[in-house]
C-alpha atoms as a PDB file:
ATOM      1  CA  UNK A   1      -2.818  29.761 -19.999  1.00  0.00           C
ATOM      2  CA  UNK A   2      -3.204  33.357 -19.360  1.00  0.00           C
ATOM      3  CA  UNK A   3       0.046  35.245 -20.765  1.00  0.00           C
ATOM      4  CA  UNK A   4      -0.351  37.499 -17.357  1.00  0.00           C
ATOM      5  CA  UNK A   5      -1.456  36.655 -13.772  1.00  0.00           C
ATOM      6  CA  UNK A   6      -4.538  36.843 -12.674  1.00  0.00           C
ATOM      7  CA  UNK A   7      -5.498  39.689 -10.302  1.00  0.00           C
ATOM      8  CA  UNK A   8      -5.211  38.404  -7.031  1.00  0.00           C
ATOM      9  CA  UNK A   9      -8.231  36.680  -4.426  1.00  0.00           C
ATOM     10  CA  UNK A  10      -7.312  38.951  -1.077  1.00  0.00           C
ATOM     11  CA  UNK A  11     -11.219  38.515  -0.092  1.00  0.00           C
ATOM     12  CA  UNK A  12     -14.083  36.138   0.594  1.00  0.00           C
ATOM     13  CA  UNK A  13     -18.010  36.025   1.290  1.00  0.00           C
ATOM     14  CA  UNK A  14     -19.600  33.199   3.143  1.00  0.00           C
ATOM     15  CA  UNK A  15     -23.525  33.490   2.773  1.00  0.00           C
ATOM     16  CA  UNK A  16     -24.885  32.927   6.769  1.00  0.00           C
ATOM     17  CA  UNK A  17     -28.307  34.699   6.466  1.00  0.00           C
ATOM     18  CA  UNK A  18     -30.037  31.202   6.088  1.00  0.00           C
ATOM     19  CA  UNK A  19     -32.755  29.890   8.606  1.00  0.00           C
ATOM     20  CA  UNK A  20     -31.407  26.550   9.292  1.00  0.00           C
ATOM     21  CA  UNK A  21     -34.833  25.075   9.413  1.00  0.00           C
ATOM     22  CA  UNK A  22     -33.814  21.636   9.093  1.00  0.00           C
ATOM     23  CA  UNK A  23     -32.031  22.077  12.689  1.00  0.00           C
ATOM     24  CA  UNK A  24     -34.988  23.148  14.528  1.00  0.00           C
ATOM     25  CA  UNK A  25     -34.946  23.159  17.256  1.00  0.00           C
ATOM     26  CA  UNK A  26     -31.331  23.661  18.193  1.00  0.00           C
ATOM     27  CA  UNK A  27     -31.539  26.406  15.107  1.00  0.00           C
ATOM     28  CA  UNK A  28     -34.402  28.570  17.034  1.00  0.00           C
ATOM     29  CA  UNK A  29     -31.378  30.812  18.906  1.00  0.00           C
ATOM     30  CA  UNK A  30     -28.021  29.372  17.413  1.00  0.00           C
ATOM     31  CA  UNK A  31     -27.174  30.326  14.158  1.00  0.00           C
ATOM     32  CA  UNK A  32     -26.789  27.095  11.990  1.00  0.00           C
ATOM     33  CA  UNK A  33     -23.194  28.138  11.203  1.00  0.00           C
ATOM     34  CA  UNK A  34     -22.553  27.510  15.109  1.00  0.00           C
ATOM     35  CA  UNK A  35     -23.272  24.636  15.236  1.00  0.00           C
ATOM     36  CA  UNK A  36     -20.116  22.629  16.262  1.00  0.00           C
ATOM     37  CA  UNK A  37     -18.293  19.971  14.393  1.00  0.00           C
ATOM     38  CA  UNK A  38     -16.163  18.154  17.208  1.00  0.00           C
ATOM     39  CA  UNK A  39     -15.030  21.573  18.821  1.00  0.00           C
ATOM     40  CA  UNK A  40     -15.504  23.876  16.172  1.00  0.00           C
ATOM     41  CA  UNK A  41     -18.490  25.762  14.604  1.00  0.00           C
ATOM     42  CA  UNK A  42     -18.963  24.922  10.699  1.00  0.00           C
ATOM     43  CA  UNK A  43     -18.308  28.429   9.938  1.00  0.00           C
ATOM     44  CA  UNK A  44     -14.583  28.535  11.654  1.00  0.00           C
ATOM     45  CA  UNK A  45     -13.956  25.663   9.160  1.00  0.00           C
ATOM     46  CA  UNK A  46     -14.678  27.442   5.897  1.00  0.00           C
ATOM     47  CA  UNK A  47     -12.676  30.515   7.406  1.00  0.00           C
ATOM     48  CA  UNK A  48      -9.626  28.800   7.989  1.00  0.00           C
ATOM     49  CA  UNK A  49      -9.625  27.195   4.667  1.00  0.00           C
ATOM     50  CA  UNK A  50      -9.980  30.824   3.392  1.00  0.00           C
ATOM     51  CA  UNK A  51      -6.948  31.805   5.807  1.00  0.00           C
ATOM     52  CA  UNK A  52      -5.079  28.946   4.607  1.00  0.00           C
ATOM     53  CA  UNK A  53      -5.349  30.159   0.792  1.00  0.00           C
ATOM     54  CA  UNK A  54      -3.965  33.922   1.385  1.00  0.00           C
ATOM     55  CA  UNK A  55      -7.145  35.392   1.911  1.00  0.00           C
ATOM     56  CA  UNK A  56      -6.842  38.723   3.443  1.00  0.00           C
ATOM     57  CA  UNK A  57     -10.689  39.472   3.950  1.00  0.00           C
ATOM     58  CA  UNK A  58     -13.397  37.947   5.106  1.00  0.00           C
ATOM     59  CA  UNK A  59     -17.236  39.085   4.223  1.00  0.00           C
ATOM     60  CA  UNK A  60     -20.537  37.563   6.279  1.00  0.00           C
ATOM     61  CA  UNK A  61     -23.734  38.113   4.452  1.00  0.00           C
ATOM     62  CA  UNK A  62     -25.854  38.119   7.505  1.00  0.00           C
ATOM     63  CA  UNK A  63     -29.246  38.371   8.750  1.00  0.00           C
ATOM     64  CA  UNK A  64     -31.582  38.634  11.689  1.00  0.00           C
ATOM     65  CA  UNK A  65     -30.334  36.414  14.813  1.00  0.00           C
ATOM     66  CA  UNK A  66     -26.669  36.130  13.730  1.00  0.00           C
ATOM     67  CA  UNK A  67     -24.657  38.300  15.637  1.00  0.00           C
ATOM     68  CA  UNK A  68     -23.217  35.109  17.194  1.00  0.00           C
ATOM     69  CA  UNK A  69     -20.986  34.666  14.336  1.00  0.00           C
ATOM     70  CA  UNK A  70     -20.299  38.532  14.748  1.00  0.00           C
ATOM     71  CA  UNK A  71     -19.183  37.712  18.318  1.00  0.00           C
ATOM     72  CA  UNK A  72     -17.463  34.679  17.791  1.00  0.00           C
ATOM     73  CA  UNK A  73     -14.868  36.433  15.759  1.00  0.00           C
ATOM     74  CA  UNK A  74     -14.538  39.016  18.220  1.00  0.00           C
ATOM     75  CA  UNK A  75     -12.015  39.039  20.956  1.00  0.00           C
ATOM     76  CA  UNK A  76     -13.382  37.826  23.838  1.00  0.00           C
ATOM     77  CA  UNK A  77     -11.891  40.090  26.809  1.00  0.00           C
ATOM     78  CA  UNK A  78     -12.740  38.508  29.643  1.00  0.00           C
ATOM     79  CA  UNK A  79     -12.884  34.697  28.562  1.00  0.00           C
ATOM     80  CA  UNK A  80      -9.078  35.121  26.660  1.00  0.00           C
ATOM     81  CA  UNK A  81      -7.825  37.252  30.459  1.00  0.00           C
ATOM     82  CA  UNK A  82      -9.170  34.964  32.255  1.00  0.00           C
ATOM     83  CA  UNK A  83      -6.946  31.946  30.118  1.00  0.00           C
ATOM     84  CA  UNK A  84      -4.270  33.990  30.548  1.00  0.00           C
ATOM     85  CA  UNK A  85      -4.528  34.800  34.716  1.00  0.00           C
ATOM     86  CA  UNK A  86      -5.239  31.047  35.105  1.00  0.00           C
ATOM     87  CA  UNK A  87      -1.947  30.140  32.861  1.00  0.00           C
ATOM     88  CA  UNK A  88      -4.031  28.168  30.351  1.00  0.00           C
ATOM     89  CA  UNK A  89      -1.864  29.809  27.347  1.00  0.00           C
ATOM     90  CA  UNK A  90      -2.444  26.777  24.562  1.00  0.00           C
ATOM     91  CA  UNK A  91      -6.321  27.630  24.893  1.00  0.00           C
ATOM     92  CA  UNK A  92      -5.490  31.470  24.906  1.00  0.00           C
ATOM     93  CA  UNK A  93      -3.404  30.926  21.870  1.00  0.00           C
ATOM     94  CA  UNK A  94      -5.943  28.996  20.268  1.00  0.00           C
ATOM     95  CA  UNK A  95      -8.357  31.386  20.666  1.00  0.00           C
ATOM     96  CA  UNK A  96      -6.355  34.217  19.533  1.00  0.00           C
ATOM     97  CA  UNK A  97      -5.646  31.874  16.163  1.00  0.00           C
ATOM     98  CA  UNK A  98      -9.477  31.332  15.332  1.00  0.00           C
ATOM     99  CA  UNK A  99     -10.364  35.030  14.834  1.00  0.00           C
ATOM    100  CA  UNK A 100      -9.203  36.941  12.013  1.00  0.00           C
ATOM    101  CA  UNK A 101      -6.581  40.598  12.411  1.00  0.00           C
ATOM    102  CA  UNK A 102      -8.724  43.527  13.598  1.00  0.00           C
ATOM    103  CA  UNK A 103     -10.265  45.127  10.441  1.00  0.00           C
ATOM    104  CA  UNK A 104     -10.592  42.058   7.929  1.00  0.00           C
ATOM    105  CA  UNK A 105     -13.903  40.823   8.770  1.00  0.00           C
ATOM    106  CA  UNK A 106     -17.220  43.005   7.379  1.00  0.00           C
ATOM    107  CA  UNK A 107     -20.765  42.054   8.062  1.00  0.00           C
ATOM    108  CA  UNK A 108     -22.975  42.724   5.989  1.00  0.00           C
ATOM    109  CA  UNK A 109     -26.962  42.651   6.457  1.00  0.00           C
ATOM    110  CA  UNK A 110     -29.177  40.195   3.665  1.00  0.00           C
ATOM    111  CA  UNK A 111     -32.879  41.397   4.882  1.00  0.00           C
ATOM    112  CA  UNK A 112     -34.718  39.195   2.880  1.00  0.00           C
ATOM    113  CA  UNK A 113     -33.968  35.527   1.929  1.00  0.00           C
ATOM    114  CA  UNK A 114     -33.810  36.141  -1.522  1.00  0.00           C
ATOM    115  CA  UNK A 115     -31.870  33.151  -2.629  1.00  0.00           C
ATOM    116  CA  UNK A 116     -28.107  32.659  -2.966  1.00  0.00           C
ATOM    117  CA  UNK A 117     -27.495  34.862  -5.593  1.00  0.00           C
ATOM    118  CA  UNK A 118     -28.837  38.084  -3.967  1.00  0.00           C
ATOM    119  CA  UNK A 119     -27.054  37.422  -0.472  1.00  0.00           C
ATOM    120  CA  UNK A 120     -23.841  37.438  -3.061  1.00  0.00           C
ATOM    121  CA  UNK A 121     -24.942  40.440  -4.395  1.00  0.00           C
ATOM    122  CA  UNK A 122     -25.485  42.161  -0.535  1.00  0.00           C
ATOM    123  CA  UNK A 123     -21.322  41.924  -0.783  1.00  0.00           C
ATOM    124  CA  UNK A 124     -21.222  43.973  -3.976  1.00  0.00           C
ATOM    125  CA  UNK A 125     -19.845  47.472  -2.102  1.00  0.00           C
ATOM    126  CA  UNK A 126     -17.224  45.503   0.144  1.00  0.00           C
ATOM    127  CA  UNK A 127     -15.649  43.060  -2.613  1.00  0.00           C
ATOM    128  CA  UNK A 128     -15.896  45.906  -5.265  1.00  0.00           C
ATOM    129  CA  UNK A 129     -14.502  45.491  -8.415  1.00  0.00           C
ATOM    130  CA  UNK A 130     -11.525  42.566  -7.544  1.00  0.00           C
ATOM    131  CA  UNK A 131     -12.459  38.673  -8.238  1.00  0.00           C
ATOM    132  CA  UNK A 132     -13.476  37.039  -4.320  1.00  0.00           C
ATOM    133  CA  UNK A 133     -13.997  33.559  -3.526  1.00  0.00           C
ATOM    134  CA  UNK A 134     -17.164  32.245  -1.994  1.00  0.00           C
ATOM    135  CA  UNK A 135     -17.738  29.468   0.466  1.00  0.00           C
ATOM    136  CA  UNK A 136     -21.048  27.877   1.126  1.00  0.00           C
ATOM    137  CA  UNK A 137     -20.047  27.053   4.722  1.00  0.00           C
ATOM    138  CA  UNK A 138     -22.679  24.412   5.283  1.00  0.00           C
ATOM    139  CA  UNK A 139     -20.385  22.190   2.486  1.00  0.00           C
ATOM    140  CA  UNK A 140     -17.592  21.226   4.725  1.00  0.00           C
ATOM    141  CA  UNK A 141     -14.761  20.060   3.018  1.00  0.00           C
ATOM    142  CA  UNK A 142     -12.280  18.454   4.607  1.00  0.00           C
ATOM    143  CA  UNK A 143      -8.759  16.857   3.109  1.00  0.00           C
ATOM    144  CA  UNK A 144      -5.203  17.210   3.272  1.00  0.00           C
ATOM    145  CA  UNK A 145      -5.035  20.464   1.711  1.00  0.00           C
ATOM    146  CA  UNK A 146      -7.801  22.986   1.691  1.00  0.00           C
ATOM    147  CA  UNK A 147     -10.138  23.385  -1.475  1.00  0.00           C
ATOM    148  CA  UNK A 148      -9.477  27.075  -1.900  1.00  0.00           C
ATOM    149  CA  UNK A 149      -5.728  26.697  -1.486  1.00  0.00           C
ATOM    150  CA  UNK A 150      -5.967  24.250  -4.722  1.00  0.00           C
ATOM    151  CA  UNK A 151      -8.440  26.366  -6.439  1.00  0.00           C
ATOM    152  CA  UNK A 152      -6.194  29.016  -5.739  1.00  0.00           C
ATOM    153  CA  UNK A 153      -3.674  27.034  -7.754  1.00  0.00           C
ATOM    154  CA  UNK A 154      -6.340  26.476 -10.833  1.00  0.00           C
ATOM    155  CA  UNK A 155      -6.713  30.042 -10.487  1.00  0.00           C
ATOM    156  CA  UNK A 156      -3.195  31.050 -10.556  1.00  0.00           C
ATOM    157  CA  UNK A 157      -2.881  28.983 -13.646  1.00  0.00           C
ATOM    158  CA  UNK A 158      -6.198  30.071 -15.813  1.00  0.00           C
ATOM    159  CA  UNK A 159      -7.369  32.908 -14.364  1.00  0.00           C
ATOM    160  CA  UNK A 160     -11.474  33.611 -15.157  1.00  0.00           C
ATOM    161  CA  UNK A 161     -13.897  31.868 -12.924  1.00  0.00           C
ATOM    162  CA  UNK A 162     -13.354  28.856 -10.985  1.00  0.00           C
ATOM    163  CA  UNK A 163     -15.662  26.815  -9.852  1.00  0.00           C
ATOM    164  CA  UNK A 164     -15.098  23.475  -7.202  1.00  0.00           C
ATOM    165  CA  UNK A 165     -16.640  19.670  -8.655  1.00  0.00           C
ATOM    166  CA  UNK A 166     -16.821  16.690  -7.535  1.00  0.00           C
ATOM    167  CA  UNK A 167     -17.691  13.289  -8.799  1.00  0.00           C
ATOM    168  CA  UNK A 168     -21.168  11.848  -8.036  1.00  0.00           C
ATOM    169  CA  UNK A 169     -22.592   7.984  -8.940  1.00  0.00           C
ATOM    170  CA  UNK A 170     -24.412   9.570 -12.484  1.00  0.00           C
ATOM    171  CA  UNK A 171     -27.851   7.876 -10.734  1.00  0.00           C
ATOM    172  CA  UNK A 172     -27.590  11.025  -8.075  1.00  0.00           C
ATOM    173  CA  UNK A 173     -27.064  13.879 -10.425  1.00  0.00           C
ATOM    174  CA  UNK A 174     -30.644  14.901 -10.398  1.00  0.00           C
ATOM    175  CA  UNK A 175     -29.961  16.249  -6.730  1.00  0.00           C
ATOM    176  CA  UNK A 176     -27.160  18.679  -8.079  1.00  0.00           C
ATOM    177  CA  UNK A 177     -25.932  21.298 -10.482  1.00  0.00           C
ATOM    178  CA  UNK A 178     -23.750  19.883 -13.048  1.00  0.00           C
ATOM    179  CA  UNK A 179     -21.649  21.283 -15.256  1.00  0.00           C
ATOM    180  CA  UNK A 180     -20.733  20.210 -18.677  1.00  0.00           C
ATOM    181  CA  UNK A 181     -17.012  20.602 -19.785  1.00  0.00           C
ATOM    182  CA  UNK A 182     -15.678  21.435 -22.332  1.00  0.00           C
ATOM    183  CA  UNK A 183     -11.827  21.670 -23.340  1.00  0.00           C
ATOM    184  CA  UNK A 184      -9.381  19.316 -20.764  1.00  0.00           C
ATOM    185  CA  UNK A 185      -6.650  21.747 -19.165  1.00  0.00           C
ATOM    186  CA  UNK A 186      -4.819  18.957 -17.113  1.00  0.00           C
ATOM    187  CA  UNK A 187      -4.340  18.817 -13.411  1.00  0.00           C
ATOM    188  CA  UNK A 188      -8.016  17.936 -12.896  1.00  0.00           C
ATOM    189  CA  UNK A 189      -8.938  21.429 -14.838  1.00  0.00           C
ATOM    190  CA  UNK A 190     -11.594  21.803 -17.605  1.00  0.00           C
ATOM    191  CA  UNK A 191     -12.905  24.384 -19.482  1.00  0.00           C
ATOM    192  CA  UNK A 192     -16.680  24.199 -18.901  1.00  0.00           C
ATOM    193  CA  UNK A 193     -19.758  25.605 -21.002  1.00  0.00           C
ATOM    194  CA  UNK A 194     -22.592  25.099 -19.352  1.00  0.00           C
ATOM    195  CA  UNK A 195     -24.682  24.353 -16.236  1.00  0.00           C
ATOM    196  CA  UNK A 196     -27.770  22.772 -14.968  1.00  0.00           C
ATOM    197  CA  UNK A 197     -29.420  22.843 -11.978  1.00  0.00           C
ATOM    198  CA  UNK A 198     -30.997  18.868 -11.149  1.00  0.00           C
ATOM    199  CA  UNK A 199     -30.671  17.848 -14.499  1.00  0.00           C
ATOM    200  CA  UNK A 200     -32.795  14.673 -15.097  1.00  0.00           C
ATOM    201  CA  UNK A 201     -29.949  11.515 -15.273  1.00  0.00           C
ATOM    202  CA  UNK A 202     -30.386  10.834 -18.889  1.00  0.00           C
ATOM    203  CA  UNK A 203     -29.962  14.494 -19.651  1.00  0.00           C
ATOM    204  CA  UNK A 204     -27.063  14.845 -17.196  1.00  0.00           C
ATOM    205  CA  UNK A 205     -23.870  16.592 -19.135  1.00  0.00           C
ATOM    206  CA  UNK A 206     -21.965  15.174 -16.642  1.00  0.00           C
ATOM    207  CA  UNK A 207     -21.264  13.717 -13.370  1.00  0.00           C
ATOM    208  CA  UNK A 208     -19.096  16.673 -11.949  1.00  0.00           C
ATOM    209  CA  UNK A 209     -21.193  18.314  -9.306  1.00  0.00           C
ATOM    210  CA  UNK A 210     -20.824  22.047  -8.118  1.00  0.00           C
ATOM    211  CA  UNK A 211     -19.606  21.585  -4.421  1.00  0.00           C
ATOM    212  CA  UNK A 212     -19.967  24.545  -2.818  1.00  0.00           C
ATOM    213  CA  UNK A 213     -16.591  26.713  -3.599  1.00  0.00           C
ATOM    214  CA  UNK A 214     -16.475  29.640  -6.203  1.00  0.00           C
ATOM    215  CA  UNK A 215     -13.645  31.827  -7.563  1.00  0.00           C
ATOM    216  CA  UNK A 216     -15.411  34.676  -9.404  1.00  0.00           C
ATOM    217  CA  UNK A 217     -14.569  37.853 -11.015  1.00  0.00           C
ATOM    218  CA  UNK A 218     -16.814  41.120  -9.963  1.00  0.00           C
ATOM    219  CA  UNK A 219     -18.421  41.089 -12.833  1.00  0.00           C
ATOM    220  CA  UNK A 220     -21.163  38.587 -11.631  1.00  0.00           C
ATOM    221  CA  UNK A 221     -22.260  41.551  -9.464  1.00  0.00           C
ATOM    222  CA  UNK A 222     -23.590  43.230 -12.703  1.00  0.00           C
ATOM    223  CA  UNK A 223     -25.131  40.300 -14.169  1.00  0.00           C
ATOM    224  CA  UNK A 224     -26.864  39.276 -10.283  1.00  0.00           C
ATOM    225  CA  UNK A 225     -28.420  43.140 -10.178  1.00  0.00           C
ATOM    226  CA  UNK A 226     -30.469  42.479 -13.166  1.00  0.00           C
ATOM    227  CA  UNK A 227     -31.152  38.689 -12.829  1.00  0.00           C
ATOM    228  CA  UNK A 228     -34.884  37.840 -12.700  1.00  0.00           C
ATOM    229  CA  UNK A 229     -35.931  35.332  -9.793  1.00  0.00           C
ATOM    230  CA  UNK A 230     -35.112  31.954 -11.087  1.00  0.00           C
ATOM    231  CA  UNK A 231     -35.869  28.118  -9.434  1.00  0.00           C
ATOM    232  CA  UNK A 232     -37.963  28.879  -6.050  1.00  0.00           C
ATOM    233  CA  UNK A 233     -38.578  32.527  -6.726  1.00  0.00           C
ATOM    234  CA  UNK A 234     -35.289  33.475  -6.073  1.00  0.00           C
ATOM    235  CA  UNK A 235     -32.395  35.141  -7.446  1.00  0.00           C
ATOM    236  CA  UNK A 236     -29.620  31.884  -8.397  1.00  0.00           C
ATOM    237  CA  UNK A 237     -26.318  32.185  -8.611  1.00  0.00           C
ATOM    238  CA  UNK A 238     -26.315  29.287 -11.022  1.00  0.00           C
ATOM    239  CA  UNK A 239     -28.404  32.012 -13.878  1.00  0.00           C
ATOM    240  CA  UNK A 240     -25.968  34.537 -12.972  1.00  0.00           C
ATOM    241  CA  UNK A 241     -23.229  32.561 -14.145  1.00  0.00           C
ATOM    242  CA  UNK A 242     -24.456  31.062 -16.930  1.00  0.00           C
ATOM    243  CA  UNK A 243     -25.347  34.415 -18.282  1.00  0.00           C
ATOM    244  CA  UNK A 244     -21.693  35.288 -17.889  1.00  0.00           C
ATOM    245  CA  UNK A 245     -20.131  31.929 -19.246  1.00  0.00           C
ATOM    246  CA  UNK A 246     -20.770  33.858 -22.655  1.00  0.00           C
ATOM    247  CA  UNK A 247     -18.467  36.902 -21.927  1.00  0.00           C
ATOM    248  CA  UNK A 248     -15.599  35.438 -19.610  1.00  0.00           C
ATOM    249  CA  UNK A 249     -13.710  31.846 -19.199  1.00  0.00           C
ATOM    250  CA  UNK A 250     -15.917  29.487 -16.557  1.00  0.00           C
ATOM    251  CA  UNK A 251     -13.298  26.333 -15.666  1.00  0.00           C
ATOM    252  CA  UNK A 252     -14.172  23.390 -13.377  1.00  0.00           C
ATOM    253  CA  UNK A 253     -11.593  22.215 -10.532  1.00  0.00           C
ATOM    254  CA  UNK A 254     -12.331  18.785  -9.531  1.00  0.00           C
ATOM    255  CA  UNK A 255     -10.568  18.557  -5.846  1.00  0.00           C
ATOM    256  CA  UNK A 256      -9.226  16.155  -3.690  1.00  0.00           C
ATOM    257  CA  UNK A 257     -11.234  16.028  -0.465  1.00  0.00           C
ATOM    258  CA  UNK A 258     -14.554  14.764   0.797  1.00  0.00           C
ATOM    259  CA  UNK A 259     -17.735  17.303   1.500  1.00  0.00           C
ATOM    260  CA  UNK A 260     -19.643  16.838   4.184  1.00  0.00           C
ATOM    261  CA  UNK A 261     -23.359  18.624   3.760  1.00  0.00           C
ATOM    262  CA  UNK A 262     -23.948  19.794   7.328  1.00  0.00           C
ATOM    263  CA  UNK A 263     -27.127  21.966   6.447  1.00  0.00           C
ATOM    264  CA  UNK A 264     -28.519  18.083   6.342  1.00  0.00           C
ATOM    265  CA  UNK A 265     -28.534  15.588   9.483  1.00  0.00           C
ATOM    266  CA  UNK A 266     -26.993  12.881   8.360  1.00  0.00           C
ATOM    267  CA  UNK A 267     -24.181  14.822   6.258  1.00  0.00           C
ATOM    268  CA  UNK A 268     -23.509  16.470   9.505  1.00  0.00           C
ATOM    269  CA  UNK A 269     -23.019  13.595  11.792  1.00  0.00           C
ATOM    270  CA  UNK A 270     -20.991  11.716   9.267  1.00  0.00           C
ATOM    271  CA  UNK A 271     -18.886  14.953   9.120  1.00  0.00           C
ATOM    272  CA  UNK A 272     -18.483  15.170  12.903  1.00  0.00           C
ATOM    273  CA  UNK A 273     -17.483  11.138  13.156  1.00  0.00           C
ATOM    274  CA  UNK A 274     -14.935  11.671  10.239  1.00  0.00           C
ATOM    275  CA  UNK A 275     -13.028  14.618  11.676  1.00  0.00           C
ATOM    276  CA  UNK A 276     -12.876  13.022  15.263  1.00  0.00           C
ATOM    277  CA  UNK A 277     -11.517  10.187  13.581  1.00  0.00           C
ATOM    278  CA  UNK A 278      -8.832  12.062  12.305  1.00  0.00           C
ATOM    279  CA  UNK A 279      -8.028  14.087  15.637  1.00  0.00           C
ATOM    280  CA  UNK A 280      -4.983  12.028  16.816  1.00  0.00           C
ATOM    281  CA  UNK A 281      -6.277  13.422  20.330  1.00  0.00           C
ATOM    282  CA  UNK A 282      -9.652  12.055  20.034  1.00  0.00           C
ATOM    283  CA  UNK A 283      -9.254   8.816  17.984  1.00  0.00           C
ATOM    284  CA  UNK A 284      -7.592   6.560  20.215  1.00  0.00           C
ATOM    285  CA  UNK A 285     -10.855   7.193  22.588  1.00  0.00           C
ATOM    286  CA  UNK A 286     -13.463   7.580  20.340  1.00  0.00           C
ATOM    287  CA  UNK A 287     -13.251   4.316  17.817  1.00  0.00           C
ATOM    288  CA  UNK A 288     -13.803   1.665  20.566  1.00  0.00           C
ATOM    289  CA  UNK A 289     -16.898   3.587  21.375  1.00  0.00           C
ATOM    290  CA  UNK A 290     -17.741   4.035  18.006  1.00  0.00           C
ATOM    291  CA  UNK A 291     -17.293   0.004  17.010  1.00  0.00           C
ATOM    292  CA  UNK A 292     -19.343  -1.019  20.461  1.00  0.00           C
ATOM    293  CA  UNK A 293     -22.055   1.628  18.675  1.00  0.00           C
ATOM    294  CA  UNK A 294     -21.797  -0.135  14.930  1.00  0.00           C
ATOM    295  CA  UNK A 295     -21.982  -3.697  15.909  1.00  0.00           C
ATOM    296  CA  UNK A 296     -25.399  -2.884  18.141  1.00  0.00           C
END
């Protein structure tokens, strides 16, 4: 336990510079991030999980053929005075509730696909020196209570660098990065030493898998400006950290929640079935259809 608080998480980046590839070829002109999830683009859902844990600021590392994301948290003019003439207020108040205030959204340009850990890096100058969190948007996690809001709480708690797990059957770990813990802090909290990225199973510290969510302080910038391309040719966020873990506290925060992978097909159907089973609205319609589909 820290014997002060922590400073606080007022802003977030969400890396949206990647191709999408494995969407082609709805990807070729819609930003994978825009792709919808019942009514919603994947993106929206990572920024109102940020919205529901106090963030204040929200940073898109973006690249060619993305202003779509740029425009969707935009006011709309015409579309939300149009709502309004035609007295369709809940859709003009819905609207006005997916976009965040004027001034806390920054866009920020990642030319090259130089891995995860440079497009963090591209938010150096607008996070400056102030621990963010990071969202992998394509990991949509859904649950009762957002993952950042209980990260937030880890956070609160420990302070350092947080980082979201989840269990995995230990036969799948070689599809991961694992982490290997350490020192148990209660409320599903460890203190964690290590990392490795697909780790064969029988060398596996662990079946904790990183899922996609990140607290981190700013001084992963420094380490990320000097790190040498890692796995793929590409600077890793994963080396960046574990070059860190030796000068600040790294703590795992296993969440409650399921993650949906919708940078994959299947992850992303499953994720679209799931939520519309959830949508009181949509259920009641949707399962009979669904069951008639199963039992084919």
């Amino acid at each position: 336990m820290n014997s002060k608080s922590p400073r606080k998480v007022r802003k977030a980046v969400f890396p949206v510079a990647g191709l999408g590839t494995r969407f082609l070829p709805a990807t070729k002109v819609i930003p994978k991030e825009m792709l919808t999830v019942v009514d919603k683009p994947v993106i929206q859902y990572a920024v109102e999980e940020a919205i529901e844990a106090g963030i204040e600021h929200f940073v898109f590392v973006t690249g060619r053929g993305k202003g779509a994301i740029e425009d969707h948290f935009d006011l709309a003019y015409e579309l939300e005075t149009t709502l309004k003439t035609r007295g369709k207020s809940a859709e003009f108040e819905m609207l006005k509730a997916s976009r965040p205030p004027a001034g806390t959204a920054s866009f920020v340009r990642q030319q090259e696909p130089l891995g995860l850990g440079h497009a963090v890096w591209c938010a150096r100058d607008i996070v400056g020196d102030e621990p963010f969190a990071l969202a992998l948007p394509d990991m949509l996690i859904h649950g009762r209570r957002g993952c950042f809001a209980q990260m937030i709480d880890a956070y609160s708690r420990h302070g350092g660098n947080i980082i979201a797990v989840e269990e995995v059957p230990h036969e799948h770990v070689n599809r991961y990065g694992v982490v290997a813990l350490a020192d148990d802090l209660g409320h599903e909290t460890f203190r964690i030493d290590g990392m490795v990225e697909k780790p064969k199973v029988e060398d596996a510290p662990s079946n904790l898998i990183i899922s996609g969510r990140y607290i981190l302080q700013p001084e992963i910038f420094a380490r990320l400006s000097t790190q040498k391309p890692g796995a793929g040719g590409e600077i890793q966020l994963t080396d960046a950290m574990i070059a860190l873990m030796g000068e600040q506290d790294f703590f795992s925060y296993r969440f409650e929640g399921t993650t949906y992978d919708c940078g994959d097909k299947v992850g992303y159907l499953a994720a679209n079935v799931a939520l519309a089973l959830d949508r009181p609205d949509i259920e009641p319609k949707f399962r009979p259809l669904l069951d008639k589909l199963v039992k084919k």
